[in-house]
PDB file of N, CA and C in Angstrom:
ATOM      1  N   UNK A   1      34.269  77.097 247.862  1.00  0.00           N
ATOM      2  CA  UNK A   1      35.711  76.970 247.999  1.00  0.00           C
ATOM      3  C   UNK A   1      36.413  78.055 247.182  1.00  0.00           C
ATOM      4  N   UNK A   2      37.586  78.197 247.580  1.00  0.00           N
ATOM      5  CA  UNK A   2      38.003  79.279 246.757  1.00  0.00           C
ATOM      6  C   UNK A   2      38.576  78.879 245.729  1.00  0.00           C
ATOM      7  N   UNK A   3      38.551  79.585 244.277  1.00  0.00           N
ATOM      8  CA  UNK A   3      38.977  79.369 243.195  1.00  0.00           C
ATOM      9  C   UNK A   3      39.829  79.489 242.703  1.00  0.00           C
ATOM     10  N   UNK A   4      41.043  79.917 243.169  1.00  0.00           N
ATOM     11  CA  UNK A   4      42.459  79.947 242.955  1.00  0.00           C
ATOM     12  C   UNK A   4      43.016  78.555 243.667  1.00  0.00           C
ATOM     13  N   UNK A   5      42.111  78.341 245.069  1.00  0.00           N
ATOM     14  CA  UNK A   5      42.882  76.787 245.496  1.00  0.00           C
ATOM     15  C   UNK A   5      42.910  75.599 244.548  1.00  0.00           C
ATOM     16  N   UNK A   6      42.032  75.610 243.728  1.00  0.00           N
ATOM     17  CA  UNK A   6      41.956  74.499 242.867  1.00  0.00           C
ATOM     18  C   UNK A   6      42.165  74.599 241.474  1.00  0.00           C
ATOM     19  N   UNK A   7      43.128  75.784 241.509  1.00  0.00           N
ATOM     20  CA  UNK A   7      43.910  75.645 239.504  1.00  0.00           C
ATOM     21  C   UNK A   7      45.418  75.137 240.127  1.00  0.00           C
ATOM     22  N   UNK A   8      45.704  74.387 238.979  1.00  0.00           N
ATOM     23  CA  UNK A   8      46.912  73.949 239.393  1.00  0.00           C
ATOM     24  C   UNK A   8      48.324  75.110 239.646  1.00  0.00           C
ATOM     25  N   UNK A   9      49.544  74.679 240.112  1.00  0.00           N
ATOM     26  CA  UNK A   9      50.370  75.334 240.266  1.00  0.00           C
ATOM     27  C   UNK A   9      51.099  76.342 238.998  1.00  0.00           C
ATOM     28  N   UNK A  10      51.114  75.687 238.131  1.00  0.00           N
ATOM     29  CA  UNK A  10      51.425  76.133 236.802  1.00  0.00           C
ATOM     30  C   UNK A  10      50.207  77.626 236.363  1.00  0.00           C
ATOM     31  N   UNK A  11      48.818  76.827 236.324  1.00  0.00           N
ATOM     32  CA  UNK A  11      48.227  77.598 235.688  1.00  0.00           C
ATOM     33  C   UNK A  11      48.054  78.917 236.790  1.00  0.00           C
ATOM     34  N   UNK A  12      48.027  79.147 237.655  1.00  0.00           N
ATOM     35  CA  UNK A  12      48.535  80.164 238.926  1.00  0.00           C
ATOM     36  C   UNK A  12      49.451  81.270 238.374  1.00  0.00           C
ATOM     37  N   UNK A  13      50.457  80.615 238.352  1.00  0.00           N
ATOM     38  CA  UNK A  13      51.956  81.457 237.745  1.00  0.00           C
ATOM     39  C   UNK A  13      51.437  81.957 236.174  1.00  0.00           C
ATOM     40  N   UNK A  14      51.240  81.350 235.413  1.00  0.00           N
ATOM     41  CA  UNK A  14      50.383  81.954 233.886  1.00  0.00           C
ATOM     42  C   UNK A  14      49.580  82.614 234.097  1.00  0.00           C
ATOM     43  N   UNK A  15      48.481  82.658 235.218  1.00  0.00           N
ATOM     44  CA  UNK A  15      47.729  83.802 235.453  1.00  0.00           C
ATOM     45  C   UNK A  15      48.471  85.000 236.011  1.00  0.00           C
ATOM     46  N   UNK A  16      49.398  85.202 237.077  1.00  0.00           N
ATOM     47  CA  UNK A  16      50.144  86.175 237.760  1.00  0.00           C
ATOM     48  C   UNK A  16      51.274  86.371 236.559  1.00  0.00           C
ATOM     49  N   UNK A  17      51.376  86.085 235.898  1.00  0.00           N
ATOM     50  CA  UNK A  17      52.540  86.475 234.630  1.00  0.00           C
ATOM     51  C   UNK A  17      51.493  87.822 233.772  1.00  0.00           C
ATOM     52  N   UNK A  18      50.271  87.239 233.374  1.00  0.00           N
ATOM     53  CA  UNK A  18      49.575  87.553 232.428  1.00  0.00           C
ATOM     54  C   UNK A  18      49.121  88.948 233.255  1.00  0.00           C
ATOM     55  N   UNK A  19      48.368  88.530 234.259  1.00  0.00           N
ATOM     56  CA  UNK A  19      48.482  90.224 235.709  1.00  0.00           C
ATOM     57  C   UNK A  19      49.348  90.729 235.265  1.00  0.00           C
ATOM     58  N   UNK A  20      50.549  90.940 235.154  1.00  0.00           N
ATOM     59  CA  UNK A  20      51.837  91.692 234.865  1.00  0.00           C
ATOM     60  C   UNK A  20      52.055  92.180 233.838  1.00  0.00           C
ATOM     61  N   UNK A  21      51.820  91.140 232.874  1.00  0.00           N
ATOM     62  CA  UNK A  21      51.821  91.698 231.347  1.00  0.00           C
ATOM     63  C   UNK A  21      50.683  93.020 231.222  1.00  0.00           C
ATOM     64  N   UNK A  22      49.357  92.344 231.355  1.00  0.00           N
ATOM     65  CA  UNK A  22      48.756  93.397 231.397  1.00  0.00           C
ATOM     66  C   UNK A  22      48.539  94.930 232.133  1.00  0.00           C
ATOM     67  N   UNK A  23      49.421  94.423 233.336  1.00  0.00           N
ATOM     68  CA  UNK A  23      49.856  96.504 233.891  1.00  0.00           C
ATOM     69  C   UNK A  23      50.818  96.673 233.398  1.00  0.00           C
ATOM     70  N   UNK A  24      51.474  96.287 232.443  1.00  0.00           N
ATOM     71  CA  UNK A  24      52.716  96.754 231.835  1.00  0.00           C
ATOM     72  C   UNK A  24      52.238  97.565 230.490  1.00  0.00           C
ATOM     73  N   UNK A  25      50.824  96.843 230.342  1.00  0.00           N
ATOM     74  CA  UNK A  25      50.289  97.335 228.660  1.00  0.00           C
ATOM     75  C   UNK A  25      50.488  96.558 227.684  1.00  0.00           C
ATOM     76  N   UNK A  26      51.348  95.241 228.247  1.00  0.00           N
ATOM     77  CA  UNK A  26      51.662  94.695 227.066  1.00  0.00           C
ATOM     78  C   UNK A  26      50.614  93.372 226.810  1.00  0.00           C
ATOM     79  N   UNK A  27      50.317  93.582 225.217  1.00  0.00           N
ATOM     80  CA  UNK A  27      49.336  92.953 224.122  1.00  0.00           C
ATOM     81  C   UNK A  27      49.200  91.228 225.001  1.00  0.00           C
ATOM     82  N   UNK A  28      50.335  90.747 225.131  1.00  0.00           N
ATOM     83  CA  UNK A  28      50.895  89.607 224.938  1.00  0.00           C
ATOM     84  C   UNK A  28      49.724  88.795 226.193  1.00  0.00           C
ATOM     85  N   UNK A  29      50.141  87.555 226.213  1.00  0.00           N
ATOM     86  CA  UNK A  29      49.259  86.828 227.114  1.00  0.00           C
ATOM     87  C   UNK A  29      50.339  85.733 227.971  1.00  0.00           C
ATOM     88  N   UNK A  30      50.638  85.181 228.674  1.00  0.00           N
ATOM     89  CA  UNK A  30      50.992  84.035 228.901  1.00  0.00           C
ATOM     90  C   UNK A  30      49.935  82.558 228.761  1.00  0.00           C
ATOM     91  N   UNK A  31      49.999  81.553 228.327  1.00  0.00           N
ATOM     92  CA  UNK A  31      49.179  80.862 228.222  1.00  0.00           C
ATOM     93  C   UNK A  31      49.991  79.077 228.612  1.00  0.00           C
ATOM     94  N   UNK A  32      50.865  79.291 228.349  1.00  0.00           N
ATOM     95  CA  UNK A  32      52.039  77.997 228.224  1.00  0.00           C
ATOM     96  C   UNK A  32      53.384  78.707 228.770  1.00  0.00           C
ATOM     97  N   UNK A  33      54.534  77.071 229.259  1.00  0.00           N
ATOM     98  CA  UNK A  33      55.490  77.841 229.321  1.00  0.00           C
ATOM     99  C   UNK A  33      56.502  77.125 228.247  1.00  0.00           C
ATOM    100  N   UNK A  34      55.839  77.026 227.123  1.00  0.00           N
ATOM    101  CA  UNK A  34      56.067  76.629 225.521  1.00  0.00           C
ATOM    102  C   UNK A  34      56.427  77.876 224.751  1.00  0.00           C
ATOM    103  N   UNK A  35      55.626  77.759 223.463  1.00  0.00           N
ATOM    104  CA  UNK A  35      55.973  78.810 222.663  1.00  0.00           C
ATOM    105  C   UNK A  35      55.778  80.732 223.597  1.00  0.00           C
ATOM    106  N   UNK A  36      54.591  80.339 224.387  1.00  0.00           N
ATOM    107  CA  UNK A  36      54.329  81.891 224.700  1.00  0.00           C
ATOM    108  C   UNK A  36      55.658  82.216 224.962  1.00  0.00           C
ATOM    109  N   UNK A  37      56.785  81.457 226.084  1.00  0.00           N
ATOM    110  CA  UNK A  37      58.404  82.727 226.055  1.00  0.00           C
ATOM    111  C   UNK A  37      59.099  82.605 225.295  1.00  0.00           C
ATOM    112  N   UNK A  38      59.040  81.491 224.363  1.00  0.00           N
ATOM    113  CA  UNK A  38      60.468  80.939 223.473  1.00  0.00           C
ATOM    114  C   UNK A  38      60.836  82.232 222.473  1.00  0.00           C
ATOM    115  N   UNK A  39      60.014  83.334 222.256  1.00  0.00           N
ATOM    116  CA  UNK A  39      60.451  84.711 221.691  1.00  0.00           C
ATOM    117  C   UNK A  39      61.376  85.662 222.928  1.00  0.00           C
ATOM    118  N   UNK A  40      61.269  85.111 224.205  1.00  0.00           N
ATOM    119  CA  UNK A  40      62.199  86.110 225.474  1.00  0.00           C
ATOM    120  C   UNK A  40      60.898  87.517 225.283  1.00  0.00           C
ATOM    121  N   UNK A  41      60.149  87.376 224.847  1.00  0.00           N
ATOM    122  CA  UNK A  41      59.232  89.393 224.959  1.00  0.00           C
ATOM    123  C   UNK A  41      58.771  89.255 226.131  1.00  0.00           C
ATOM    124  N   UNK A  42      58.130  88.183 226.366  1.00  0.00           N
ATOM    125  CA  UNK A  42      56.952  88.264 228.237  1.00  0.00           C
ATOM    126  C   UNK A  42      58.031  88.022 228.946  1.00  0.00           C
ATOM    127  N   UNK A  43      59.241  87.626 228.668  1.00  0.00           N
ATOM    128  CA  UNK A  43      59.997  87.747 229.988  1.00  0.00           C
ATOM    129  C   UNK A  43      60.847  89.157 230.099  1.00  0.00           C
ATOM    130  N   UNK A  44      61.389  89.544 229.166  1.00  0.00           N
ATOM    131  CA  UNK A  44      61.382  90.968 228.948  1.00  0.00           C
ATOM    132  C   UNK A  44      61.101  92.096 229.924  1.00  0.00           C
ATOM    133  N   UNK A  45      59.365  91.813 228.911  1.00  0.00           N
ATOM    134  CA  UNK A  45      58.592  93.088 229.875  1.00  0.00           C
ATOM    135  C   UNK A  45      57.737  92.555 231.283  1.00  0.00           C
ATOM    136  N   UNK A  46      57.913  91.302 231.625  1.00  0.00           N
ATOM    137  CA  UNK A  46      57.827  90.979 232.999  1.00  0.00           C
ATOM    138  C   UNK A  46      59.143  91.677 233.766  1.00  0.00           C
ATOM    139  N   UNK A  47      60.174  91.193 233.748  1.00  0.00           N
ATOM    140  CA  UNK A  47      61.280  92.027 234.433  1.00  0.00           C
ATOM    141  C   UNK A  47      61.503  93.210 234.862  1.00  0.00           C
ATOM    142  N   UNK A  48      61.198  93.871 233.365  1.00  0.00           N
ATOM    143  CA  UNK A  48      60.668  95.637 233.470  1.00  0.00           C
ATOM    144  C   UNK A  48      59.948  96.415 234.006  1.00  0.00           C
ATOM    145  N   UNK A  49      58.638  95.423 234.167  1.00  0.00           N
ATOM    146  CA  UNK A  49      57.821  95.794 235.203  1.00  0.00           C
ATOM    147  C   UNK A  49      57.591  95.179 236.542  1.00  0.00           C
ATOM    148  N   UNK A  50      58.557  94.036 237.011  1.00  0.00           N
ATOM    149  CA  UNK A  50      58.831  93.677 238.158  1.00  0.00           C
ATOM    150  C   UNK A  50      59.608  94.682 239.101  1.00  0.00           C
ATOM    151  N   UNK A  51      60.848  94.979 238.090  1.00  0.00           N
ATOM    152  CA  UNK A  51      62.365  95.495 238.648  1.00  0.00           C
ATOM    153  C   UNK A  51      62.747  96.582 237.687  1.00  0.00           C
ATOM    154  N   UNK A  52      61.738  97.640 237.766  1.00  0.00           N
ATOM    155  CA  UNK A  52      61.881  99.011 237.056  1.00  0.00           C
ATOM    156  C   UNK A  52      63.099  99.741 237.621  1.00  0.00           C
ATOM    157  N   UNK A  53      64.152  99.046 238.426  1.00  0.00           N
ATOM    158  CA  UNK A  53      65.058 100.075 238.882  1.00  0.00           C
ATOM    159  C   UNK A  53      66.218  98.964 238.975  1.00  0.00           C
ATOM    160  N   UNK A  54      65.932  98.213 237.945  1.00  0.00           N
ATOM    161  CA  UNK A  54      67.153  97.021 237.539  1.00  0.00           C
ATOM    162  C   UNK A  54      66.920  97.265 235.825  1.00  0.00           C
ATOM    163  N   UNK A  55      65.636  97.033 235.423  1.00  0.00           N
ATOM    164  CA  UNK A  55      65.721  96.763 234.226  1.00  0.00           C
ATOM    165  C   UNK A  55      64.722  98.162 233.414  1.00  0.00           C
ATOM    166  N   UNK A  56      65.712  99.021 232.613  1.00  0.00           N
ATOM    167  CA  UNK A  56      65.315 100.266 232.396  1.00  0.00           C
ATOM    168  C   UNK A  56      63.722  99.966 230.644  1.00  0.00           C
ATOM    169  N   UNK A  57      63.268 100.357 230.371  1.00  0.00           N
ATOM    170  CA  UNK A  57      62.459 100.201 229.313  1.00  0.00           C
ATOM    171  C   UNK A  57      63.437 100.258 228.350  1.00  0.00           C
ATOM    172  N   UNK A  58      64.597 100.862 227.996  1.00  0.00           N
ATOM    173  CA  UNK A  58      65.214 100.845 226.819  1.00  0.00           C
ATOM    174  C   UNK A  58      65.452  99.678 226.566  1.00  0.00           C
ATOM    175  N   UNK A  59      66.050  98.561 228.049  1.00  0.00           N
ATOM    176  CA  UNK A  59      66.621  97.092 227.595  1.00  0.00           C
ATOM    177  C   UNK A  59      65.691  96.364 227.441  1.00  0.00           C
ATOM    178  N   UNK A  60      64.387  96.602 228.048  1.00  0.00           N
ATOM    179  CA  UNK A  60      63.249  96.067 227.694  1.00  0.00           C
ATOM    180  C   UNK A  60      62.810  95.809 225.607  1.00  0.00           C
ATOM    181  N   UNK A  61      62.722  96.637 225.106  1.00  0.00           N
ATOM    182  CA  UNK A  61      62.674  97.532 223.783  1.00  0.00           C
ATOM    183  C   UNK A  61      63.837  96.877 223.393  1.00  0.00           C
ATOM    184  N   UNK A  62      65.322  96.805 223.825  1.00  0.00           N
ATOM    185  CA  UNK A  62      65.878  96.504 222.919  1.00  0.00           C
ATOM    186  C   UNK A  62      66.192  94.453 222.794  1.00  0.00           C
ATOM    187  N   UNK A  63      65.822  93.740 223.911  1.00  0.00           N
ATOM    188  CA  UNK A  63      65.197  92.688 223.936  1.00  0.00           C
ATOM    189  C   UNK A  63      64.120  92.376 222.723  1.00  0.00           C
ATOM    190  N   UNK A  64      63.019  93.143 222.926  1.00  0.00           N
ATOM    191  CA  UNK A  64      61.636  92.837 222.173  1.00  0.00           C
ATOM    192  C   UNK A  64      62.336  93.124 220.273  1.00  0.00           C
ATOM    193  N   UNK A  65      62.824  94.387 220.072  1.00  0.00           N
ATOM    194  CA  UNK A  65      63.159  94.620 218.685  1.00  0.00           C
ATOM    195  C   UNK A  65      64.451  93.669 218.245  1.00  0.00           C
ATOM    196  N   UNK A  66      65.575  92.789 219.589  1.00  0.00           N
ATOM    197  CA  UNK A  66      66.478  91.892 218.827  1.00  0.00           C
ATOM    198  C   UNK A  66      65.702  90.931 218.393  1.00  0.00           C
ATOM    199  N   UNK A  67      66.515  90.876 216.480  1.00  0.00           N
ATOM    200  CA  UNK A  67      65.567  89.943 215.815  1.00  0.00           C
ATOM    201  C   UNK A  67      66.278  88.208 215.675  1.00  0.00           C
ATOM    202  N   UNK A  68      67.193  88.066 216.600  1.00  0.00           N
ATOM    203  CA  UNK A  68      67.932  86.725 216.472  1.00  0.00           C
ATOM    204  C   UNK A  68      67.025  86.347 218.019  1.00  0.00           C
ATOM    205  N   UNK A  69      66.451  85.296 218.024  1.00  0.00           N
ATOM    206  CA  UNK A  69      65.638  84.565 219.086  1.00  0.00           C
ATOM    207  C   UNK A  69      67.092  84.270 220.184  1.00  0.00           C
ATOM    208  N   UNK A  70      68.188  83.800 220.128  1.00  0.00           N
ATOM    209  CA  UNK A  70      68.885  83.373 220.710  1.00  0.00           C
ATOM    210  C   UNK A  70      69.650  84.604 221.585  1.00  0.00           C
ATOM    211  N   UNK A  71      69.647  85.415 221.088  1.00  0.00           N
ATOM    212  CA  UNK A  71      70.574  86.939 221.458  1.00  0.00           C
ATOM    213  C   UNK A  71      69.310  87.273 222.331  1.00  0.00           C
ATOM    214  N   UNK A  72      68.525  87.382 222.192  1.00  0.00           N
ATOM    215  CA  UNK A  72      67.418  87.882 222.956  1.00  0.00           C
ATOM    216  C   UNK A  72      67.260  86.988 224.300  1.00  0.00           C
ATOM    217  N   UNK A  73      67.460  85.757 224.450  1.00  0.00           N
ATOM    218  CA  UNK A  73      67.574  85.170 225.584  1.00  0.00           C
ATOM    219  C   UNK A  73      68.281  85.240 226.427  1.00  0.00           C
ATOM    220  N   UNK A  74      69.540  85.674 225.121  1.00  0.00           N
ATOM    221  CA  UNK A  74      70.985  85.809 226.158  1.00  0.00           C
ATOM    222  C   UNK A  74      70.796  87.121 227.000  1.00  0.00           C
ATOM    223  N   UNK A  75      70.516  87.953 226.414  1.00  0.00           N
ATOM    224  CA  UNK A  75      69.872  89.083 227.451  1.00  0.00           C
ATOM    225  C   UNK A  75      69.188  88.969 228.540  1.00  0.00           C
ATOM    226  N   UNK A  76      67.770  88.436 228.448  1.00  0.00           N
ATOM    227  CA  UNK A  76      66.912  88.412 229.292  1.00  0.00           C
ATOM    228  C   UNK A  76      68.352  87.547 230.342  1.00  0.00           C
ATOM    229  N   UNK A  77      68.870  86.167 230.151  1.00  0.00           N
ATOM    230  CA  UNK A  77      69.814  85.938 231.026  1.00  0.00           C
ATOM    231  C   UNK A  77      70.756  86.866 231.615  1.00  0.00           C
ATOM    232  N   UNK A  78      70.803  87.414 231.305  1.00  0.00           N
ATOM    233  CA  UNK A  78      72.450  88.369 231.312  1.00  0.00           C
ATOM    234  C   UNK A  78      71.062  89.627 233.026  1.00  0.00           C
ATOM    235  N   UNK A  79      70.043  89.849 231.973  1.00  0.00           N
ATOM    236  CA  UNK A  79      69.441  90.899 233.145  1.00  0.00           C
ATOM    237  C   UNK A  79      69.232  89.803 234.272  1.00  0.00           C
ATOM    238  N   UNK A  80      68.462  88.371 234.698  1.00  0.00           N
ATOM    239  CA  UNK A  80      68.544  87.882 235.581  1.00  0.00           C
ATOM    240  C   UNK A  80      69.410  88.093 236.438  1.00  0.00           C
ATOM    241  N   UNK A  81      70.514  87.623 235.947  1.00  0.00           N
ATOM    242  CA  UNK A  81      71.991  87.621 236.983  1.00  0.00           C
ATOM    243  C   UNK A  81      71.722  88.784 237.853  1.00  0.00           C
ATOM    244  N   UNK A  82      71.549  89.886 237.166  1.00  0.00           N
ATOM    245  CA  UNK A  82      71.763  91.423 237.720  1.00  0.00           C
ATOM    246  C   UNK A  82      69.875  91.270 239.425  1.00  0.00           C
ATOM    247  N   UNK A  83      69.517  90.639 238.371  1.00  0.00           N
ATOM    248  CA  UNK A  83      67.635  90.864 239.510  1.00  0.00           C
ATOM    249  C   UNK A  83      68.521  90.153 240.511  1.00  0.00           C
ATOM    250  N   UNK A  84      69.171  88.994 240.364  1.00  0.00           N
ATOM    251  CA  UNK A  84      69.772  87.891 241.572  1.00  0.00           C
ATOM    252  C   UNK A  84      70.830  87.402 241.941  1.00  0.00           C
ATOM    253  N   UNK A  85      71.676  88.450 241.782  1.00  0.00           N
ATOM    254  CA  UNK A  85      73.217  88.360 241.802  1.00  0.00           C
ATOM    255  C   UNK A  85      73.599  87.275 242.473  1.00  0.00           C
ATOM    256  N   UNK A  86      74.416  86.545 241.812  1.00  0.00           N
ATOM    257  CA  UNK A  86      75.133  85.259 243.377  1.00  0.00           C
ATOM    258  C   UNK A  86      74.692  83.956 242.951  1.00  0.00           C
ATOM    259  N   UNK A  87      73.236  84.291 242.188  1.00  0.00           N
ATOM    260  CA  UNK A  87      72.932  83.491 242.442  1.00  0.00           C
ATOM    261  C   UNK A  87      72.902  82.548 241.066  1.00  0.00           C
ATOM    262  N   UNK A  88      72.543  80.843 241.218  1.00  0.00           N
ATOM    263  CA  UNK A  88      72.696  79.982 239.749  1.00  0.00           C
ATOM    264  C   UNK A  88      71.422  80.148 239.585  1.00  0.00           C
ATOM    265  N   UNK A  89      71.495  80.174 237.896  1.00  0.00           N
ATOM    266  CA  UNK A  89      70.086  80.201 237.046  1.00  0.00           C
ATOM    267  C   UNK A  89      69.923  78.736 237.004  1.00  0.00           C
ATOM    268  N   UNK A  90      68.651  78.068 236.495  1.00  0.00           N
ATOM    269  CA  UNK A  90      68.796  77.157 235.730  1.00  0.00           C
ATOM    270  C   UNK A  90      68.056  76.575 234.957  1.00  0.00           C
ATOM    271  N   UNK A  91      68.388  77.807 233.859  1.00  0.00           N
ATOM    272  CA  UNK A  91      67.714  77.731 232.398  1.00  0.00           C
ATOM    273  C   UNK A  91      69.049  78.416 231.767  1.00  0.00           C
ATOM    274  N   UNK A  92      68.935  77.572 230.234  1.00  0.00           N
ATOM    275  CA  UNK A  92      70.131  78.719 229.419  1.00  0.00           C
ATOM    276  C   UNK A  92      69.374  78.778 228.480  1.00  0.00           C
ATOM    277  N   UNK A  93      69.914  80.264 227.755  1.00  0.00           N
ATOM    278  CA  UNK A  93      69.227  80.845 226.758  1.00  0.00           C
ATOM    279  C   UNK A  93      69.188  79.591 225.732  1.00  0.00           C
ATOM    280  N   UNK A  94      69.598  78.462 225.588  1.00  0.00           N
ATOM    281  CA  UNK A  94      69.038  77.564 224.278  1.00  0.00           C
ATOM    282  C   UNK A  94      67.784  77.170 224.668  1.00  0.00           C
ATOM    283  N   UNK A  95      67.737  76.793 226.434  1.00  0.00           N
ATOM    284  CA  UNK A  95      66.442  76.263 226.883  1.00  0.00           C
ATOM    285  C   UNK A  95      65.191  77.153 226.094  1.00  0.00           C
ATOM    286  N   UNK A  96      65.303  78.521 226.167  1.00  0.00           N
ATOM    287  CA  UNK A  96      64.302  79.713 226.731  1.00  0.00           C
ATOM    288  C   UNK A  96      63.859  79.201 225.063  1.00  0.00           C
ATOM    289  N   UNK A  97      64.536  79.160 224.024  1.00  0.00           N
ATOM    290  CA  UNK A  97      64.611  79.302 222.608  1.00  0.00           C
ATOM    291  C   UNK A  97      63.832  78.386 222.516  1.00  0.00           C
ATOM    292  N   UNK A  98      64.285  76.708 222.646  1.00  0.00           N
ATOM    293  CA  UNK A  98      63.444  75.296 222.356  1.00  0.00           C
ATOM    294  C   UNK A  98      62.427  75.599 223.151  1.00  0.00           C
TER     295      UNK A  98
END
C-alpha cells in the first residue's frame, strides 16, 4: 500500500512544510503545529519560498531577526493578506504566538 495513504492528514502537511523548509535551506524542521510556528520563522521562510514574487527575502530576514514574537506574526499576517487578497484569514497573530 502506499505510504503516504496511511499518515494522517496533519502529519502530511508537516512533512510538505518540512520539503519546503528544506529547499529553502532552512535549518528548521516542522514537527507540530505547536511550538515549531509560535516563533512565525517556518512560516516566514515557507512563504518566501512558496511566493518568491510576493514575498521578497529581505521580509523574510526581517520577520526571522524581529525580536518581539508578536510583531513577527503580525507580519507573517500582514504578507498573507497580500498571497490572498479578498480573502478572510482565520488565525490572528495572538493565535500564531500561543
Amino acid at each position: 500500500s502506499d505510504y503516504a495513504a496511511n499518515l494522517a492528514p496533519e502529519e502530511l502537511i508537516l512533512r510538505w512544510i518540512s520539503y519546503h523548509l528544506r529547499k529553502a535551506k532552512c535549518s528548521r524542521t516542522a514537527t507540530n503545529f505547536t511550538t515549531d510556528i509560535s516563533d512565525s520563522e517556518i512560516y516566514a521562510v515557507l512563504m518566501g519560498q512558496l511566493a518568491p514574487k510576493i514575498v521578497n527575502q529581505n521580509e523574510v530576514n526581517d520577520i526571522i531577526f524581529e525580536p518581539d514574537l508578536l510583531e513577527r506574526a503580525e507580519k507573517v499576517i500582514q504578507i498573507a493578506h497580500r498571497m490572498v487578497p479578498g480573502k478572510s484569514l482565520f488565525v490572528t497573530p495572538d493565535e500564531i504566538v500561543k
